[in-house]
C-alpha atoms as a PDB file:
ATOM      1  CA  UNK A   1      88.950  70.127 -30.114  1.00  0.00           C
ATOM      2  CA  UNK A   2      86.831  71.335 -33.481  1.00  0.00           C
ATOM      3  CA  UNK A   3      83.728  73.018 -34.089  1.00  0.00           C
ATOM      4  CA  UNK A   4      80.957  72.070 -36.417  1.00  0.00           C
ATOM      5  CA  UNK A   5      79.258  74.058 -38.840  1.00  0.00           C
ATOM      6  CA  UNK A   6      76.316  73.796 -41.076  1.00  0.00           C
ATOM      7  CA  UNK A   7      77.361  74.851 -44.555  1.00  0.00           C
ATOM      8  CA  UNK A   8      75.955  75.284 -47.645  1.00  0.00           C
ATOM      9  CA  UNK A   9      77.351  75.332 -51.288  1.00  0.00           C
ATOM     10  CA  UNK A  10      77.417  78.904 -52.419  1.00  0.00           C
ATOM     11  CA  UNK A  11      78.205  79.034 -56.065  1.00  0.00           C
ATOM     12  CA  UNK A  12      74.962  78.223 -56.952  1.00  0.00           C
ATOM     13  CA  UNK A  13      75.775  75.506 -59.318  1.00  0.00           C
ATOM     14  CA  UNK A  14      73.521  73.129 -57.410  1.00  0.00           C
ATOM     15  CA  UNK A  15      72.157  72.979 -53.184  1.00  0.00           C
ATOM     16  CA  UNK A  16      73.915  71.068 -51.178  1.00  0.00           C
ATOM     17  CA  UNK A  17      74.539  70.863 -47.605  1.00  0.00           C
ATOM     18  CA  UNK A  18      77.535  69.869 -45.574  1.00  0.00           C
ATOM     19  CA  UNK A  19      79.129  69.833 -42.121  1.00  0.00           C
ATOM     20  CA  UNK A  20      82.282  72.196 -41.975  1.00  0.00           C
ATOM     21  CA  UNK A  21      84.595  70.820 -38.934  1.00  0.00           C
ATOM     22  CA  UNK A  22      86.904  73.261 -37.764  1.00  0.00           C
ATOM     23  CA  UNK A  23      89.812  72.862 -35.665  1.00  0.00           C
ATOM     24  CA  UNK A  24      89.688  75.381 -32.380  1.00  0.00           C
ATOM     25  CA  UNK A  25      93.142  76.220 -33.509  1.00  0.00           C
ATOM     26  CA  UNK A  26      95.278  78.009 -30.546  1.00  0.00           C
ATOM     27  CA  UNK A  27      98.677  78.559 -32.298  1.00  0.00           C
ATOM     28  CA  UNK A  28     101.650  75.995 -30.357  1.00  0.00           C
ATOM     29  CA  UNK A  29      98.949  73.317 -29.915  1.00  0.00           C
ATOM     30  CA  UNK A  30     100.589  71.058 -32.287  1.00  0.00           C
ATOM     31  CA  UNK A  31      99.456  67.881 -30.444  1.00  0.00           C
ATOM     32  CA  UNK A  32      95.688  69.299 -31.708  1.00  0.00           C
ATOM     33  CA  UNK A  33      96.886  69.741 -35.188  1.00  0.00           C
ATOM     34  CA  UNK A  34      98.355  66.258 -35.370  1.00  0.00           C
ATOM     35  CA  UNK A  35      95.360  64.663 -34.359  1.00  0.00           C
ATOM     36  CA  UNK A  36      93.220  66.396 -36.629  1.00  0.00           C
ATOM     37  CA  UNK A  37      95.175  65.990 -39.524  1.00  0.00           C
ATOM     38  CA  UNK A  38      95.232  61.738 -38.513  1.00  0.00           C
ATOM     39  CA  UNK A  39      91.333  62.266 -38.695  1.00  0.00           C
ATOM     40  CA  UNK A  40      91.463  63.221 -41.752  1.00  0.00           C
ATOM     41  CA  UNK A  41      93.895  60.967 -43.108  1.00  0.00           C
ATOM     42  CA  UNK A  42      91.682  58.332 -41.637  1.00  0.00           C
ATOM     43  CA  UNK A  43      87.793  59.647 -42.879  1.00  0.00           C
ATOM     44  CA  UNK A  44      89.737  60.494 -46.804  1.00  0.00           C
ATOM     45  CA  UNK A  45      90.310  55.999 -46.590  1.00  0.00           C
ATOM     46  CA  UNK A  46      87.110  55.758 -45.470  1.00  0.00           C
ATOM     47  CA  UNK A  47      83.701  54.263 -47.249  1.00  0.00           C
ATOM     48  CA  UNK A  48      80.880  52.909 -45.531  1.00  0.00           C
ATOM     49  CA  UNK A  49      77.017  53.726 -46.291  1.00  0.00           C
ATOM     50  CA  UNK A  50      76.953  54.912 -41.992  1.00  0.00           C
ATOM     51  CA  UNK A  51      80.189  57.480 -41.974  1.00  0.00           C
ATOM     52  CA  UNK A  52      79.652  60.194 -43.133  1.00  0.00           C
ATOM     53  CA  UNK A  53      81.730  61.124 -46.370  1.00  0.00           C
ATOM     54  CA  UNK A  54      84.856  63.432 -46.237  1.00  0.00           C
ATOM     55  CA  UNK A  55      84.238  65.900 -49.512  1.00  0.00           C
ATOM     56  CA  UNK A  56      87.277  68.382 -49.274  1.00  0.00           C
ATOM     57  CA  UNK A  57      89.440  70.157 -46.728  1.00  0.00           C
ATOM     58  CA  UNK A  58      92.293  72.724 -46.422  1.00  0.00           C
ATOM     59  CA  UNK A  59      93.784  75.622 -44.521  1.00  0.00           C
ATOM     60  CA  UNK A  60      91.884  78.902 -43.487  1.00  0.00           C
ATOM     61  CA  UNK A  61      93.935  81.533 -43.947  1.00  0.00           C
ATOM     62  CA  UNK A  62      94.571  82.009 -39.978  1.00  0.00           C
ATOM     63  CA  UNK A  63      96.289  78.480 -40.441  1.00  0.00           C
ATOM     64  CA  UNK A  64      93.568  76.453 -39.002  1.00  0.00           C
ATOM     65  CA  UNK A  65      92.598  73.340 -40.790  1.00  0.00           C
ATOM     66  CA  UNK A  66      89.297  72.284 -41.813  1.00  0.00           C
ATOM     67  CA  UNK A  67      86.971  69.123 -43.273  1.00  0.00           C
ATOM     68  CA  UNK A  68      83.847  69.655 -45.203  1.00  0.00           C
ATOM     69  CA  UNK A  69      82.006  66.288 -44.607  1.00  0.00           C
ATOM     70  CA  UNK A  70      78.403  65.071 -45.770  1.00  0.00           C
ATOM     71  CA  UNK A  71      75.667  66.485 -43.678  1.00  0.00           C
ATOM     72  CA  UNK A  72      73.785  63.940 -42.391  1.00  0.00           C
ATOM     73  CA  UNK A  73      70.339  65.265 -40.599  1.00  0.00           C
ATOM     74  CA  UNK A  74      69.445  63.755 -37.149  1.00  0.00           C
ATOM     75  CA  UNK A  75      69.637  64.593 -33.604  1.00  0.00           C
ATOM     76  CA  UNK A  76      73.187  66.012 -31.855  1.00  0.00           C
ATOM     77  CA  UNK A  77      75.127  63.855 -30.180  1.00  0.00           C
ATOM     78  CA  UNK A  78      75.096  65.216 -27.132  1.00  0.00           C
ATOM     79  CA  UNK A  79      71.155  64.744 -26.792  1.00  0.00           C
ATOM     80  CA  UNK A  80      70.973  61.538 -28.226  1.00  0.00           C
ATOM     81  CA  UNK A  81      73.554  60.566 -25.334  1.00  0.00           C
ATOM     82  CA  UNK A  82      71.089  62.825 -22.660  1.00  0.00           C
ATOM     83  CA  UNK A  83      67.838  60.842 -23.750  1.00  0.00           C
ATOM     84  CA  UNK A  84      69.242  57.422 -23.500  1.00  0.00           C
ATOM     85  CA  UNK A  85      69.749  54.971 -20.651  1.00  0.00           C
ATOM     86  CA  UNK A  86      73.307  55.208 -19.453  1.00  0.00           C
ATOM     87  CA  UNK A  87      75.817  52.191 -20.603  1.00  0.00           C
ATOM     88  CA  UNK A  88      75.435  50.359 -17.909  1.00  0.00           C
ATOM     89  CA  UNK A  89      71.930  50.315 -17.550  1.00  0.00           C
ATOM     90  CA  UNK A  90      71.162  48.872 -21.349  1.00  0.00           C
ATOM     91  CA  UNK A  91      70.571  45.248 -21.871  1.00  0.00           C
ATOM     92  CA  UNK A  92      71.811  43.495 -24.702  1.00  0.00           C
ATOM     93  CA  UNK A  93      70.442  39.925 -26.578  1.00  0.00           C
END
C-alpha cells in the first residue's frame, strides 16, 4: 500500500532522522487513500513511548499523501518475521 523512506532534515537547523511513508498512489484507488488517511488520523491521537511518533504530513504535488514519522533504528519487519519461529510454533508462560 505505502513505501518507506529514510529521510533526513535538510535545512540544516539541526540532524534529525525520520521515516517518510508514502502512499503507492495509482489515481481512482480511493479505497487506498481512505485507508491511509484513517492511519493517519489514528497515529496524529496517538502517544505511547513504543509507536513511533507522527511529526507532519501532507500532499506531494502528484496528489499522493504522505507521513513523516520518528525513525526508530532496528531490524525490518520482514526479517524480524523470517528469523523467528512461526506463530504457532512459540510457547507462551
Amino acid at each position: 500500500m505505502s513505501t518507506v523512506f529514510l529521510g533526513e532534515r535538510a535545512d540544516g537547523q539541526y540532524r534529525q532522522q525520520v521515516a517518510i511513508k508514502l502512499l503507492r498512489y495509482h489515481h481512482g484507488a480511493s479505497s487506498q487513500r481512505s485507508r491511509f488517511d484513517i492511519e493517519r488520523h489514528i497515529l496524529a491521537t496517538l502517544e505511547h513511548p513504543n509507536i513511533s511518533r507522527l511529526l507532519d504530513g501532507g500532499t506531494c504535488a502528484d496528489g499522493r499523501p504522505y507521513l513523516v514519522m520518528e525513525h526508530v533504528r532496528g531490524v525490518a519487519i520482514d526479517t524480524y518475521c523470517r528469523t523467528r519461529p512461526p506463530v504457532a510454533a512459540r510457547r507462551y508462560p
